[in-house]
C-alpha atoms as a PDB file:
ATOM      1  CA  UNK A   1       0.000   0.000   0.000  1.00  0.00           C
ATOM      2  CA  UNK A   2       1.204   3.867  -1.007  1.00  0.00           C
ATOM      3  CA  UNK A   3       0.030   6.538   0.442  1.00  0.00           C
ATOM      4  CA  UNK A   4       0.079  10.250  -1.420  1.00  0.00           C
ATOM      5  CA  UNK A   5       1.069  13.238   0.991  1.00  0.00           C
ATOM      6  CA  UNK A   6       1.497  16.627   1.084  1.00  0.00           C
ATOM      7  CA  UNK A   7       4.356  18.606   2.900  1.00  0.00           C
ATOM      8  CA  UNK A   8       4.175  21.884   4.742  1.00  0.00           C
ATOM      9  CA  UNK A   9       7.700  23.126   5.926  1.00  0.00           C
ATOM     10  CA  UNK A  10       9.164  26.224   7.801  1.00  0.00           C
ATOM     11  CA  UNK A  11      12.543  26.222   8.893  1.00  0.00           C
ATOM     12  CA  UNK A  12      11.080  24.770  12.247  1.00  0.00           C
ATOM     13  CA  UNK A  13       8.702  22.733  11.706  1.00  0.00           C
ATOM     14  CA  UNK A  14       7.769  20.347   9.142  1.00  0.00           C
ATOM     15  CA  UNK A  15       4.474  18.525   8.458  1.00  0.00           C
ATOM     16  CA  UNK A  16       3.724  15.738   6.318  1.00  0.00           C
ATOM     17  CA  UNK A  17      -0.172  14.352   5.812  1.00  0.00           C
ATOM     18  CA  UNK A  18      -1.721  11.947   3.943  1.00  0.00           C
ATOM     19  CA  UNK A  19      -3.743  13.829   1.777  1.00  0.00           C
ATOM     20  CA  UNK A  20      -6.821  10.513   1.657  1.00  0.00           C
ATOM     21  CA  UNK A  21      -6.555   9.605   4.892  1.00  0.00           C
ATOM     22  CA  UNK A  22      -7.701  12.449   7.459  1.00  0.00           C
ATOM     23  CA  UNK A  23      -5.800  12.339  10.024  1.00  0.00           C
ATOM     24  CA  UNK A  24      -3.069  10.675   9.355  1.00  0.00           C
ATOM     25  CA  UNK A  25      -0.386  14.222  10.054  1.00  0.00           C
ATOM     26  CA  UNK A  26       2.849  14.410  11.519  1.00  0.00           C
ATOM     27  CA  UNK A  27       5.530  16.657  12.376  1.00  0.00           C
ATOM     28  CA  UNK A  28       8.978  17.178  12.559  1.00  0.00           C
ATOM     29  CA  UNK A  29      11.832  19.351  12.629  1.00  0.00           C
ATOM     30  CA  UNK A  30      12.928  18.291   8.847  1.00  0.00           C
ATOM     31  CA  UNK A  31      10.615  16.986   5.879  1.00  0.00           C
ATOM     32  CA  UNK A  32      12.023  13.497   5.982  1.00  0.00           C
ATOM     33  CA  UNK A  33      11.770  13.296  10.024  1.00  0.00           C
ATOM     34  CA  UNK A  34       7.751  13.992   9.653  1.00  0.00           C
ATOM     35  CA  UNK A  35       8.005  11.434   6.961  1.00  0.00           C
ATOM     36  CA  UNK A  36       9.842   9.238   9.792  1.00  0.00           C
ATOM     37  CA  UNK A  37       7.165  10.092  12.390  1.00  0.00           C
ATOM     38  CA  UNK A  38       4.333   9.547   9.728  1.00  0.00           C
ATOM     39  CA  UNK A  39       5.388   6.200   9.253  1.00  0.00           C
ATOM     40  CA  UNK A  40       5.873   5.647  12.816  1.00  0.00           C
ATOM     41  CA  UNK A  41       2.139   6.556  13.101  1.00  0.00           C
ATOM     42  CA  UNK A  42       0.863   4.541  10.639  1.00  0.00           C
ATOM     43  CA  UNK A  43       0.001   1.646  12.461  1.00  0.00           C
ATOM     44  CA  UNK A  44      -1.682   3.207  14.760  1.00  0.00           C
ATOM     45  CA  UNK A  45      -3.704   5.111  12.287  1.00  0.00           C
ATOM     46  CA  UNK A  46      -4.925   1.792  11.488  1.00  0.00           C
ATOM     47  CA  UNK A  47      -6.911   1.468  14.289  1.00  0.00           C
ATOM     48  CA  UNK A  48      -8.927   4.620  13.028  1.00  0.00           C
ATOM     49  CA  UNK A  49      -9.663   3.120   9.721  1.00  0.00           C
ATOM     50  CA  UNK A  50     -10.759  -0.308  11.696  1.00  0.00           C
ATOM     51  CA  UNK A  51     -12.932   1.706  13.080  1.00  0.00           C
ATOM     52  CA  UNK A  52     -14.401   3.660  10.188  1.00  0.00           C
ATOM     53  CA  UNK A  53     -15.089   0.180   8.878  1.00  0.00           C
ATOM     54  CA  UNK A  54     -12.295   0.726   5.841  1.00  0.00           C
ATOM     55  CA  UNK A  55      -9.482  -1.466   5.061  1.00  0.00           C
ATOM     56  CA  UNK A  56      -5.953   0.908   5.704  1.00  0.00           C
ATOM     57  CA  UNK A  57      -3.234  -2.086   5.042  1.00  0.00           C
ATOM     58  CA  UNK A  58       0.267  -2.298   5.683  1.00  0.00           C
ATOM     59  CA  UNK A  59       1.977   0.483   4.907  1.00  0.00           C
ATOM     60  CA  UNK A  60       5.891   0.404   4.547  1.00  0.00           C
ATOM     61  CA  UNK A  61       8.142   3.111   6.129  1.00  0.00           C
ATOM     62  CA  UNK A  62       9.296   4.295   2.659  1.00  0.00           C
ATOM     63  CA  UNK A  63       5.131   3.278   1.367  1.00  0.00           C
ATOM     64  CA  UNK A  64       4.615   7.340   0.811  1.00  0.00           C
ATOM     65  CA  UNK A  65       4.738   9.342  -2.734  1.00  0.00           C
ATOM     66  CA  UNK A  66       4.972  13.539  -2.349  1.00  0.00           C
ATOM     67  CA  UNK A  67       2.630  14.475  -4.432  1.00  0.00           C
ATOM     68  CA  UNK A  68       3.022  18.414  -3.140  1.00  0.00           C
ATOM     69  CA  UNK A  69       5.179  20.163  -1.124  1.00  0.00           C
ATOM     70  CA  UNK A  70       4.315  24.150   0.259  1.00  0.00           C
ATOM     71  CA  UNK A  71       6.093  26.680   2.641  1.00  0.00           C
ATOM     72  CA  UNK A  72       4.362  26.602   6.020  1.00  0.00           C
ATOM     73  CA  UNK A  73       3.302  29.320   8.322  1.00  0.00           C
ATOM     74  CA  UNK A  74       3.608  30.725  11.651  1.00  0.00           C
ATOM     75  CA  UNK A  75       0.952  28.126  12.396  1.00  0.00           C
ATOM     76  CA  UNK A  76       2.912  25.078  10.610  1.00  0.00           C
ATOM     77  CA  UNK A  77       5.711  26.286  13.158  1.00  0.00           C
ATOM     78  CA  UNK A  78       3.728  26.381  16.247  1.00  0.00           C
ATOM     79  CA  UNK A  79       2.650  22.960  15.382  1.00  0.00           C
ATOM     80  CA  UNK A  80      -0.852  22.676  13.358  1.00  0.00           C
ATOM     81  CA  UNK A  81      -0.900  21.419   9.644  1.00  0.00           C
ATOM     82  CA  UNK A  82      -2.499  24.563   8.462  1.00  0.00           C
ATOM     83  CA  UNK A  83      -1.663  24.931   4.560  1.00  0.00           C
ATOM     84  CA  UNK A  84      -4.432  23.980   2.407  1.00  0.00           C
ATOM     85  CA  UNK A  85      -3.042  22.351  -0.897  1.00  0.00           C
ATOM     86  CA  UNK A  86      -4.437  21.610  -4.479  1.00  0.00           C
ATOM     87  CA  UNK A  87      -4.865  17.922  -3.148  1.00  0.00           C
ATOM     88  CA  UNK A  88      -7.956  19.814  -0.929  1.00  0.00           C
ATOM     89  CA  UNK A  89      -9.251  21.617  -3.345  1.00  0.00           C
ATOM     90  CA  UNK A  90     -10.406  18.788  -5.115  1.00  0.00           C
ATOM     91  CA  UNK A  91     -14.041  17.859  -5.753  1.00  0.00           C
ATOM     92  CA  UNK A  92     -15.611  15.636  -3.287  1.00  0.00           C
ATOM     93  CA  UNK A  93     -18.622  12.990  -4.599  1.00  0.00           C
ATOM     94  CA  UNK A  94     -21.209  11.966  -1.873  1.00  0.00           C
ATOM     95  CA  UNK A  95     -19.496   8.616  -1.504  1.00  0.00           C
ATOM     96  CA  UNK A  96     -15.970  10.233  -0.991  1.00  0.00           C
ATOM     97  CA  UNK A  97     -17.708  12.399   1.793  1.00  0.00           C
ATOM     98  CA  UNK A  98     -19.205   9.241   3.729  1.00  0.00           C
ATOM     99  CA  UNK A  99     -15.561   8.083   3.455  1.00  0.00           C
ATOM    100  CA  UNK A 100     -14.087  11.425   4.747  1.00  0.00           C
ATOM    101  CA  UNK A 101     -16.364  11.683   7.708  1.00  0.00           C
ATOM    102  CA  UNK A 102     -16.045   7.866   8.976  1.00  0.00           C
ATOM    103  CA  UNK A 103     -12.853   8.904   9.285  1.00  0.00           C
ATOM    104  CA  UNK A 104     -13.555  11.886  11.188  1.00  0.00           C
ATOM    105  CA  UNK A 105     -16.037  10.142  13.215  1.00  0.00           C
ATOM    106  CA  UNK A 106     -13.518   6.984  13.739  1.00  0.00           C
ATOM    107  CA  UNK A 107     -10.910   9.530  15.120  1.00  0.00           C
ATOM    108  CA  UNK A 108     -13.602  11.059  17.507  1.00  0.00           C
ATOM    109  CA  UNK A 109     -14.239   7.786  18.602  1.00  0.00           C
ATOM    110  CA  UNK A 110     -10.730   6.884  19.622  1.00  0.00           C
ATOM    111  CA  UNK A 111     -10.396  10.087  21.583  1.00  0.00           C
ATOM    112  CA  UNK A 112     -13.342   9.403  23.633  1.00  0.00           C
ATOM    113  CA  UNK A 113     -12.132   5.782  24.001  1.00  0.00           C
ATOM    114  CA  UNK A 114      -8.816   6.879  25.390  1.00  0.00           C
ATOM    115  CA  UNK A 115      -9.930   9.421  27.600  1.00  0.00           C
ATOM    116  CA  UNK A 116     -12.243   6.965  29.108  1.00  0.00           C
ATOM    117  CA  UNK A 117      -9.240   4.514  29.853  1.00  0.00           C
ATOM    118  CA  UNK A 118      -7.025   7.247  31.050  1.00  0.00           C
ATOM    119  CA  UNK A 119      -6.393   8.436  34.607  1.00  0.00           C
ATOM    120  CA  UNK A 120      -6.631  12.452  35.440  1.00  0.00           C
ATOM    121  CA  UNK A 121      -3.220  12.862  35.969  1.00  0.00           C
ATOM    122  CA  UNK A 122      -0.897  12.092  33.268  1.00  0.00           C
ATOM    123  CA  UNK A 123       2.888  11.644  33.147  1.00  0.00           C
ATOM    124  CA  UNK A 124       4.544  15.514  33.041  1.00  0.00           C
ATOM    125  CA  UNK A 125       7.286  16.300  30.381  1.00  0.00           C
ATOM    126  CA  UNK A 126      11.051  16.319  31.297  1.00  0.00           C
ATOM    127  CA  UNK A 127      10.312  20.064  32.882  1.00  0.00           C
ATOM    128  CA  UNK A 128       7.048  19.101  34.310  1.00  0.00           C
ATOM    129  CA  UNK A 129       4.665  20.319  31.764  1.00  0.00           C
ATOM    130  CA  UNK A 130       1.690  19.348  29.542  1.00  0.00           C
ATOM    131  CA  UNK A 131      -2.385  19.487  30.505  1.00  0.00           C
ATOM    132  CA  UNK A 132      -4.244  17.052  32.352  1.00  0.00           C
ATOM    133  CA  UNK A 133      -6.544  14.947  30.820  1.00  0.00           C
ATOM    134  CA  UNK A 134      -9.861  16.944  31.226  1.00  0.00           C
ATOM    135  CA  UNK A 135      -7.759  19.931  30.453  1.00  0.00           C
ATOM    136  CA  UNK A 136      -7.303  18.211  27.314  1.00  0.00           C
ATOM    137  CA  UNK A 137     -10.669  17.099  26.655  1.00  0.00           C
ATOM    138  CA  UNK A 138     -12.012  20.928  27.219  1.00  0.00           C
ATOM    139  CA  UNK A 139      -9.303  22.263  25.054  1.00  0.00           C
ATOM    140  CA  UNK A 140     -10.142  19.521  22.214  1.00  0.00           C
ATOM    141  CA  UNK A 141     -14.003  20.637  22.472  1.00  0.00           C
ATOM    142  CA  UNK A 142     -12.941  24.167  22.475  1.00  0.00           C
ATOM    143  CA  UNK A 143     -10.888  23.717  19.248  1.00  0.00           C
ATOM    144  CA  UNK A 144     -13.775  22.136  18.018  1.00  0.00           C
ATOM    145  CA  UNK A 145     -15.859  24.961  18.687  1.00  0.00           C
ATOM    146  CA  UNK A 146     -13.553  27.061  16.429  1.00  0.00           C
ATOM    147  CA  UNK A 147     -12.958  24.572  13.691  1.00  0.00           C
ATOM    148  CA  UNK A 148     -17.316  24.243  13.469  1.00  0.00           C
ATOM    149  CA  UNK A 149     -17.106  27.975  12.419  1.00  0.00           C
ATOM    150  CA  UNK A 150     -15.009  27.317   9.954  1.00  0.00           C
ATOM    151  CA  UNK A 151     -17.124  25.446   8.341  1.00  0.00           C
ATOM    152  CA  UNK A 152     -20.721  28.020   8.386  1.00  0.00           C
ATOM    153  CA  UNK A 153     -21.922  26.679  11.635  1.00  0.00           C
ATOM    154  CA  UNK A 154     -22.791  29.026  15.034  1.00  0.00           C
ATOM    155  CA  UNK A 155     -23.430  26.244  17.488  1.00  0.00           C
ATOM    156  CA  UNK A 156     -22.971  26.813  20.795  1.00  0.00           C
ATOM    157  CA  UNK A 157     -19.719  25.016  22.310  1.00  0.00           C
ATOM    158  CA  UNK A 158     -20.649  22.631  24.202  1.00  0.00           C
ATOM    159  CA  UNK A 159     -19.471  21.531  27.599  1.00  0.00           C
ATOM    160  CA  UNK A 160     -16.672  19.338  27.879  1.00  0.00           C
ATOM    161  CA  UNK A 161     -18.340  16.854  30.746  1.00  0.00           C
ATOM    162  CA  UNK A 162     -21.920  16.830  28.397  1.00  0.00           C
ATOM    163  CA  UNK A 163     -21.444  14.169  26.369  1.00  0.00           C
ATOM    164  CA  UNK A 164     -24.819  14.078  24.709  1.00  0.00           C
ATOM    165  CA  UNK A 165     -24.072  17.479  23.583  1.00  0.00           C
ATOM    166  CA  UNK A 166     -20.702  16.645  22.367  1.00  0.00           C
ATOM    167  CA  UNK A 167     -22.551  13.891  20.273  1.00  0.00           C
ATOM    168  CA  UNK A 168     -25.247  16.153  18.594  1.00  0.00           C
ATOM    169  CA  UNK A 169     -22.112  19.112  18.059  1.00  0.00           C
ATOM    170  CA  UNK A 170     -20.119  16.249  16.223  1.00  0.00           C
ATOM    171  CA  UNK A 171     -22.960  14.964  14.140  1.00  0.00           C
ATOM    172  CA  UNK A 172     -24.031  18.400  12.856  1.00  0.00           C
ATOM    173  CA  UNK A 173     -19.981  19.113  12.007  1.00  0.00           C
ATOM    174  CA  UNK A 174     -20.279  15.767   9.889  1.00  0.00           C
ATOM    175  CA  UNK A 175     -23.555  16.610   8.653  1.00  0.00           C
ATOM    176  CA  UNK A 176     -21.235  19.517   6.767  1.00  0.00           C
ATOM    177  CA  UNK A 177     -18.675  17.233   5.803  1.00  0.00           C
ATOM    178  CA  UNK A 178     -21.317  14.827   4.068  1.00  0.00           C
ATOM    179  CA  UNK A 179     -22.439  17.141   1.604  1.00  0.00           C
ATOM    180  CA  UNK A 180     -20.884  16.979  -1.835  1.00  0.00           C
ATOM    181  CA  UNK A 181     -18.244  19.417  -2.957  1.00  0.00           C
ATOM    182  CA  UNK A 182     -17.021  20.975  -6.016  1.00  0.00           C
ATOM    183  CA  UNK A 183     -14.083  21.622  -3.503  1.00  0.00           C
ATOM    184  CA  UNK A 184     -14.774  25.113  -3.059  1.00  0.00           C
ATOM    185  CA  UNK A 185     -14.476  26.770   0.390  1.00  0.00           C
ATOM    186  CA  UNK A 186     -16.841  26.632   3.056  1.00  0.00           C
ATOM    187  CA  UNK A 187     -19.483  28.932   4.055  1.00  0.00           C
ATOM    188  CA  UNK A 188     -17.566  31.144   1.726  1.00  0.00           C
ATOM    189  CA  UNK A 189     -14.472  31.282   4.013  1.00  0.00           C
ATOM    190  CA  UNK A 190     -11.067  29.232   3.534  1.00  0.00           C
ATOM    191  CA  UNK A 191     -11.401  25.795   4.708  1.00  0.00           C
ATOM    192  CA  UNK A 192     -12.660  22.883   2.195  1.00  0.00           C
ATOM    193  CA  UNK A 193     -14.384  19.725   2.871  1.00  0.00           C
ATOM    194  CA  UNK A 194     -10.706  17.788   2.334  1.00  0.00           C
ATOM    195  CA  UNK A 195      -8.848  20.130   4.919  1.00  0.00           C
ATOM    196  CA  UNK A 196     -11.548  20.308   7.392  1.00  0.00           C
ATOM    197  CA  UNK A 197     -12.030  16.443   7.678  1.00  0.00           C
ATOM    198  CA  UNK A 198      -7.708  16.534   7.634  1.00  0.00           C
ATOM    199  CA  UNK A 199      -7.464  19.259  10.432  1.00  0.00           C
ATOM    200  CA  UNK A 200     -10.288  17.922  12.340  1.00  0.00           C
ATOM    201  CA  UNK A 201      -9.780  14.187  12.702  1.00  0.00           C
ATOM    202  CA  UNK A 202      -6.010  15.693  13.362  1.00  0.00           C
ATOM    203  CA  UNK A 203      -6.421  17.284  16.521  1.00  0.00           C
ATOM    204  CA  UNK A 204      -8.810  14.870  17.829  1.00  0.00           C
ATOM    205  CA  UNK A 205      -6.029  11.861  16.603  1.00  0.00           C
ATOM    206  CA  UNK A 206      -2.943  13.914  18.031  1.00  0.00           C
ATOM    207  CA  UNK A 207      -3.936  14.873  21.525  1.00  0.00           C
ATOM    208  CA  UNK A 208      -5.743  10.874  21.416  1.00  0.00           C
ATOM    209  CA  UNK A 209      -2.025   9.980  21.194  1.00  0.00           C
ATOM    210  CA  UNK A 210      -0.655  12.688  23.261  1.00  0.00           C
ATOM    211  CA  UNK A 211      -2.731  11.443  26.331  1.00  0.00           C
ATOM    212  CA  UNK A 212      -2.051   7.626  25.461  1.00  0.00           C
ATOM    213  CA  UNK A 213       1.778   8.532  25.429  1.00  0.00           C
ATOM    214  CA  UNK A 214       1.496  10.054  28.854  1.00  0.00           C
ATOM    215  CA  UNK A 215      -0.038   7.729  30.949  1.00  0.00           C
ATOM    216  CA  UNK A 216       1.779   6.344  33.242  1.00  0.00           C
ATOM    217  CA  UNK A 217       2.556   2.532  33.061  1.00  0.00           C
ATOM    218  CA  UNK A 218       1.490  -0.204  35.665  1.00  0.00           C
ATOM    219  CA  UNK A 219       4.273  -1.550  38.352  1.00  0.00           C
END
């Protein structure tokens, strides 16, 4: 199995993402090192696509083809994939969009799953920092809250311990996504269907990983 990505860099920061599987974004200081952490992820991102119901494969650590490459931002350097390529500009057919928002779905499911199985506290960093888990959950709900308007939607954010209302906030984000797309922006602003499903499923997938990472392990 290949896998087609696109490449953001700054002198930073780096990201690579697979441009048909959202989600699936990694950074690092150099291009090839977020092609090395891509990889790395990969079999983990598999778990997503389980879930989503769609067969992902084996994937190789030299399984990826660039198919673009763009400077970053300020944003790419602080740590967000945030250029939108030609690869998410393309048109998006209604069966394309179920696809997309499985995937989006699949990566909101695996966030919930691991914040369920994770303790409050997590493991600090080297100089004792990094959030909490329900400091993470809020902040992942907040983000949310800015990515929906992004998209044309004025929902109010809901709270981070209300899970119903999480549900119905997700559903009417993917009820967006599911729409087809000649791959114009949304809601006339700058996001499309391909980088919204991409950005979205990312931040739910990297802080999913961040809090996995951090927990501390049994004696």
């Amino acid at each position: 199995m290949r896998i087609d990505v696109v490449i953001e860099t700054t002198p930073t920061k780096s990201f690579a993402s697979a441009s048909e599987w959202p989600g699936l974004s990694r950074s690092g200081k150099m291009p090839d090192l977020a092609l090395q952490a891509l990889a790395a992820a990969a079999p983990r991102y598999a778990t997503v696509a389980r879930e989503a119901g769609l067969d992902f494969g084996v994937v190789e650590p030299d399984g990826f083809d660039v198919v673009e490459r763009a400077p970053g931002d300020s944003s790419t350097a602080f740590g967000v994939p945030h250029v939108i390529f030609d690869a998410d500009r393309r048109a998006v057919a209604s069966a394309e969009a179920g696809r997309l928002i499985a995937l989006v779905a699949a990566s909101w499911v695996l966030f919930d799953r691991i914040v369920a199985g994770a303790p409050a506290e997590l493991r600090k960093g080297p100089r004792g920092g990094g959030r909490d888990r329900d400091k993470i959950v809020r902040h992942v709900v907040e983000a949310d809250g800015g990515y929906e308007r992004e998209i044309g939607l004025r929902l109010p954010v809901p709270p981070p311990e209300d899970g119903l209302a999480i549900a119905r906030f997700r559903t009417a984000m993917l009820e967006v996504l599911r729409q087809p797309s000649d791959g114009s922006p949304l809601a006339g602003r700058k996001w499309t269907t391909r980088y919204a499903a991409r950005r979205i499923a990312w931040h739910a997938l990297d802080h999913a990983w961040e809090i996995e990472d951090r927990i501390e392990p049994q004696p």
